[in-house]
N, C-alpha and C. Protein backbone atom coordinates (compact mmCIF):
# COMPACT_ATOMS: atom_id res chain seq x y z
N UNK A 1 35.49 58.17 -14.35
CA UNK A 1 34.95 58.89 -13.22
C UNK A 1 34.31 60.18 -13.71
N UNK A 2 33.17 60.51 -13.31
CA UNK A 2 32.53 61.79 -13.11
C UNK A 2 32.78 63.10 -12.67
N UNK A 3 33.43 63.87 -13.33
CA UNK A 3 33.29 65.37 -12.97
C UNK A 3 32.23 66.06 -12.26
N UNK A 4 32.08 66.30 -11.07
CA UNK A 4 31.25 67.41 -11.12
C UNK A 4 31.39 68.99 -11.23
N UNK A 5 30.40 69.52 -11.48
CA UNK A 5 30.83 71.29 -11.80
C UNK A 5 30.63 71.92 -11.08
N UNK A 6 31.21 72.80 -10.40
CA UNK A 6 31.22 73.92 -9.38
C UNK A 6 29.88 74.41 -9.55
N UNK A 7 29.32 74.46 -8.36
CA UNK A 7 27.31 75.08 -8.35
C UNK A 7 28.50 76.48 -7.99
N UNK A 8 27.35 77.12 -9.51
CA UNK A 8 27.63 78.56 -9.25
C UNK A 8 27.35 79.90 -8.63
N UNK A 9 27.61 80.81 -8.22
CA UNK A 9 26.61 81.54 -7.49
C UNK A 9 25.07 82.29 -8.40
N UNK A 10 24.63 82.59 -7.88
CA UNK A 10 23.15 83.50 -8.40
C UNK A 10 23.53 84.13 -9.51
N UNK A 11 24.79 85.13 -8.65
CA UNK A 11 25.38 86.27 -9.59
C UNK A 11 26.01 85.67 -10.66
N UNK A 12 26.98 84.49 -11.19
CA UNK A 12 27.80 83.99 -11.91
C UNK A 12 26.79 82.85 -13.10
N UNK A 13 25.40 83.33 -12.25
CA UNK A 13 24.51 82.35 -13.54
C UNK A 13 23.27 83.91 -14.21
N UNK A 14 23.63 84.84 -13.53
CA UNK A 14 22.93 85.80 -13.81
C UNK A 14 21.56 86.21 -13.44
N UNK A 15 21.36 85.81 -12.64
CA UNK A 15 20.44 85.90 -11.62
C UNK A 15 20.50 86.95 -10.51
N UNK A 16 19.15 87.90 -10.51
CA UNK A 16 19.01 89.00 -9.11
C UNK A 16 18.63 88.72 -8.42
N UNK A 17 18.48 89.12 -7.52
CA UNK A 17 17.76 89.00 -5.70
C UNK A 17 15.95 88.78 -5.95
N UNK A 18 15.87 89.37 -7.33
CA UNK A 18 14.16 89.22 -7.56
C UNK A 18 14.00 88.00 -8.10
N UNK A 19 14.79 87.03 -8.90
CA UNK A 19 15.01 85.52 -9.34
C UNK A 19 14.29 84.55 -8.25
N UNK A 20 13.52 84.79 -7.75
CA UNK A 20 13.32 83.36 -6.73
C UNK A 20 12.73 82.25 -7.91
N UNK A 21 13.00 81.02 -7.40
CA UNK A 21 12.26 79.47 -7.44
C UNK A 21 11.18 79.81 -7.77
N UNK A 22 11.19 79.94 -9.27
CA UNK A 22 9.56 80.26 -9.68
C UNK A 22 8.52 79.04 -9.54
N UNK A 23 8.26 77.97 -8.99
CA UNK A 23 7.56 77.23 -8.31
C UNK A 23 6.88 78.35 -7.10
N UNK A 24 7.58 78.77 -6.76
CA UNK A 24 6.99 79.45 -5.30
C UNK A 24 5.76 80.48 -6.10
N UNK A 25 6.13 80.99 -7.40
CA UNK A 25 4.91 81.96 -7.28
C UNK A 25 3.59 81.04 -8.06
N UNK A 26 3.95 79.80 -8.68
CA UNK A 26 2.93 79.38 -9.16
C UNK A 26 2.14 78.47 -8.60
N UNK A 27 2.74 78.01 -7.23
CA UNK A 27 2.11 77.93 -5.72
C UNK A 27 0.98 79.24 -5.17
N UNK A 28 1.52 80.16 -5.54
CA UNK A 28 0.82 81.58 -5.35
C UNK A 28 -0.14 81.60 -6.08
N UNK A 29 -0.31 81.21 -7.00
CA UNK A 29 -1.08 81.62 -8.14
C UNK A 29 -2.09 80.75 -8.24
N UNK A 30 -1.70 79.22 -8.10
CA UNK A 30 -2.69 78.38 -7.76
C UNK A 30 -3.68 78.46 -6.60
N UNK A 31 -3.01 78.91 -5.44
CA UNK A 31 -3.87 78.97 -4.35
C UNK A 31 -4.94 80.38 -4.21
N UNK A 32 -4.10 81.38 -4.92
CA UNK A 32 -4.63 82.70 -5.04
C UNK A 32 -5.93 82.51 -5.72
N UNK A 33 -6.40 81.43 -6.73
CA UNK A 33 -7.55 81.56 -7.62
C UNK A 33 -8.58 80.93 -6.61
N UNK A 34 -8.59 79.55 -5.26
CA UNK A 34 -9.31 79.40 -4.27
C UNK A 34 -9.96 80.39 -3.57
N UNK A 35 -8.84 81.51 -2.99
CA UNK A 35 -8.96 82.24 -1.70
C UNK A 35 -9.42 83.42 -2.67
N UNK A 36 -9.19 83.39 -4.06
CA UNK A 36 -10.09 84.81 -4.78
C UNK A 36 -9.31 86.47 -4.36
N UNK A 37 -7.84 85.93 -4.39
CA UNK A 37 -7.04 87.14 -3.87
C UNK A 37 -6.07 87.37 -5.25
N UNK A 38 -5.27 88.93 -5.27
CA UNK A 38 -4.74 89.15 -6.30
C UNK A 38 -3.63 89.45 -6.50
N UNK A 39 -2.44 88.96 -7.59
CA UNK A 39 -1.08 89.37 -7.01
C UNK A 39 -0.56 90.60 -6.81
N UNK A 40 0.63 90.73 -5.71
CA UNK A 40 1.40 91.91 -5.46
C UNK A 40 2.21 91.78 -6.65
N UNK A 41 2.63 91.06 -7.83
CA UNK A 41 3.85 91.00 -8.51
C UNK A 41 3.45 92.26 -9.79
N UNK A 42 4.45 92.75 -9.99
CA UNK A 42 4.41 93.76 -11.32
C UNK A 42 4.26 93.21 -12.70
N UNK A 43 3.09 93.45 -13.21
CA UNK A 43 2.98 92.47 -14.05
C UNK A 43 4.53 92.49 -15.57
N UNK A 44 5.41 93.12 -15.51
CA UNK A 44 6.22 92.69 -16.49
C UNK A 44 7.46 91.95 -15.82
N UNK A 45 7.08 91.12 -15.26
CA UNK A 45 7.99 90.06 -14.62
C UNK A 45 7.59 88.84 -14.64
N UNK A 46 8.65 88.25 -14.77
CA UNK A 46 8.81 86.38 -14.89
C UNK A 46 7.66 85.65 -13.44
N UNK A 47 8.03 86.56 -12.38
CA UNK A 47 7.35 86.14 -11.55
C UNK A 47 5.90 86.48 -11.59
N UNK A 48 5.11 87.55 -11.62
CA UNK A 48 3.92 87.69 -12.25
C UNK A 48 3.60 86.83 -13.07
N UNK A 49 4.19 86.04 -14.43
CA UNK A 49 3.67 85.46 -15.60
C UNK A 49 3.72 83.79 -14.69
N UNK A 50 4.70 83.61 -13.67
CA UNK A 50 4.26 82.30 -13.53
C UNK A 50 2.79 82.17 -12.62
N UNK A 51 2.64 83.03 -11.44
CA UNK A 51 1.51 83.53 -10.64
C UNK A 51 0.66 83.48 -11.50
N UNK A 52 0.42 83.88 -12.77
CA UNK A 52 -0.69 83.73 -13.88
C UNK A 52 -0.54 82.33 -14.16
N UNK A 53 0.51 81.86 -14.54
CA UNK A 53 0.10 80.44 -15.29
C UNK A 53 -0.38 79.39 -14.33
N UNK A 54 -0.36 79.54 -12.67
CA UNK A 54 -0.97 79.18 -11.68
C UNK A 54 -2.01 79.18 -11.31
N UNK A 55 -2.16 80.56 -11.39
CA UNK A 55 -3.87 80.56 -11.22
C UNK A 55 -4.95 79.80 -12.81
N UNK A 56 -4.10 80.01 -13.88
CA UNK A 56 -5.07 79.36 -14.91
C UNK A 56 -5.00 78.71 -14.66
N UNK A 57 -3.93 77.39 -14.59
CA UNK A 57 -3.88 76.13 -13.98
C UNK A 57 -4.87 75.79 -12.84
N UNK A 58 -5.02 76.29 -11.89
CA UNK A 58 -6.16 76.38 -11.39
C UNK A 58 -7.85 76.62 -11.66
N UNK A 59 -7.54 77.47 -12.22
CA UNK A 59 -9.07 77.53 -13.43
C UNK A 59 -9.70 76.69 -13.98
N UNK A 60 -8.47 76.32 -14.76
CA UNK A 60 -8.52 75.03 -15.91
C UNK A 60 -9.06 73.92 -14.70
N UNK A 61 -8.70 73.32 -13.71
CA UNK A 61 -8.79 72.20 -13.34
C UNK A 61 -9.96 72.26 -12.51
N UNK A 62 -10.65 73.34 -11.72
CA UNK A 62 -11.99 73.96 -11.36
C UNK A 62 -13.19 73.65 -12.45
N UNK A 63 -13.22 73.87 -13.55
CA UNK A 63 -13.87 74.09 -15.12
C UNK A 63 -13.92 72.45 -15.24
N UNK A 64 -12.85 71.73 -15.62
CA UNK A 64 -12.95 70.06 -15.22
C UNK A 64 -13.90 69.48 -14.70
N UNK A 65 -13.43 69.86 -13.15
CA UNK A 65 -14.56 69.25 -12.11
C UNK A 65 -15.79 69.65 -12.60
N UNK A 66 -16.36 70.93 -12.55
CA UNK A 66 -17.78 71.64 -12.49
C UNK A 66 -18.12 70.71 -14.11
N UNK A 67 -17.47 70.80 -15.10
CA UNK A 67 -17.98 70.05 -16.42
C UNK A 67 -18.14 68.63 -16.33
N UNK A 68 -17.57 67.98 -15.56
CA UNK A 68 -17.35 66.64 -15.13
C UNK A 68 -19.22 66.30 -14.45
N UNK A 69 -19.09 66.97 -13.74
CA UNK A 69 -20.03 66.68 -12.56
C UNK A 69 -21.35 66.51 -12.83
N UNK A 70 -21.56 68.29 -13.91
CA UNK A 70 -22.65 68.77 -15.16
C UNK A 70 -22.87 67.50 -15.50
N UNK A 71 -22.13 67.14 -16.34
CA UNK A 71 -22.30 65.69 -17.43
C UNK A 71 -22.63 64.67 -16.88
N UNK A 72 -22.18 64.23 -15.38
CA UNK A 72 -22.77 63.30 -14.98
C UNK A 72 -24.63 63.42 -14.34
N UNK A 73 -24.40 64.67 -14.05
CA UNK A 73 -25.89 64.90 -13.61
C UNK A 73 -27.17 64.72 -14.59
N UNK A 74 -26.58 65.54 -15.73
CA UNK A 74 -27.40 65.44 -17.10
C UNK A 74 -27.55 63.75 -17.12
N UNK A 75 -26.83 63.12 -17.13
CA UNK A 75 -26.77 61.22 -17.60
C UNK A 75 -27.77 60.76 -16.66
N UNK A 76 -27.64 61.30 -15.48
CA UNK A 76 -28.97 60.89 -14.04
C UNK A 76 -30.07 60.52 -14.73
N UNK A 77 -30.15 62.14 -15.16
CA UNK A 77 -31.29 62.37 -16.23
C UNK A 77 -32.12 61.43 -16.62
N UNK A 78 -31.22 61.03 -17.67
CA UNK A 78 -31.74 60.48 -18.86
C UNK A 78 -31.69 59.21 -18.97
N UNK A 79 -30.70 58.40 -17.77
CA UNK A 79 -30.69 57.21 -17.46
C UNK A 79 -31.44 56.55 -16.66
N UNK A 80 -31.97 57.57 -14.95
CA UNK A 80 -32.13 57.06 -14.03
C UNK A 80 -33.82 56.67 -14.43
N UNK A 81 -34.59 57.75 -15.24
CA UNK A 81 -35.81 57.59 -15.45
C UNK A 81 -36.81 56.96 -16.32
């Protein structure tokens, strides 16, 4: 049989009140690079650095499309005529 382990509190895993579900800020961060808005987070925090890795993530996948699209247009080009 399986043990399970006591879910610990915030405090007993070392975690502050500023610790949120860093998903939530890189939700922020992704959507923030659409709407062209900028974070409230201080940038020497965990939460700031994920808000960044969100919005690049967002970047990155913007840059995709627009290169994607380029390349197919160029092929129009050179194929259709």
């Amino acid at each position: 049989m399986i043990k399970k382990k006591p879910l610990l509190s915030r405090k007993d895993r070392g975690l502050s009140k500023y610790d949120a579900p860093l998903h939530i800020q890189y939700k922020k961060g992704f959507n923030s690079f659409f709407r062209n808005e900028n974070t409230s987070f201080n940038k020497n925090t965990m939460q700031y650095r994920e808000w960044l890795r969100g919005w690049h993530d967002a970047f990155v996948r913007q840059l995709e499309k627009v290169q994607h699209a380029e390349a197919r247009k160029r092929s129009e080009k050179i194929h259709a005529g």
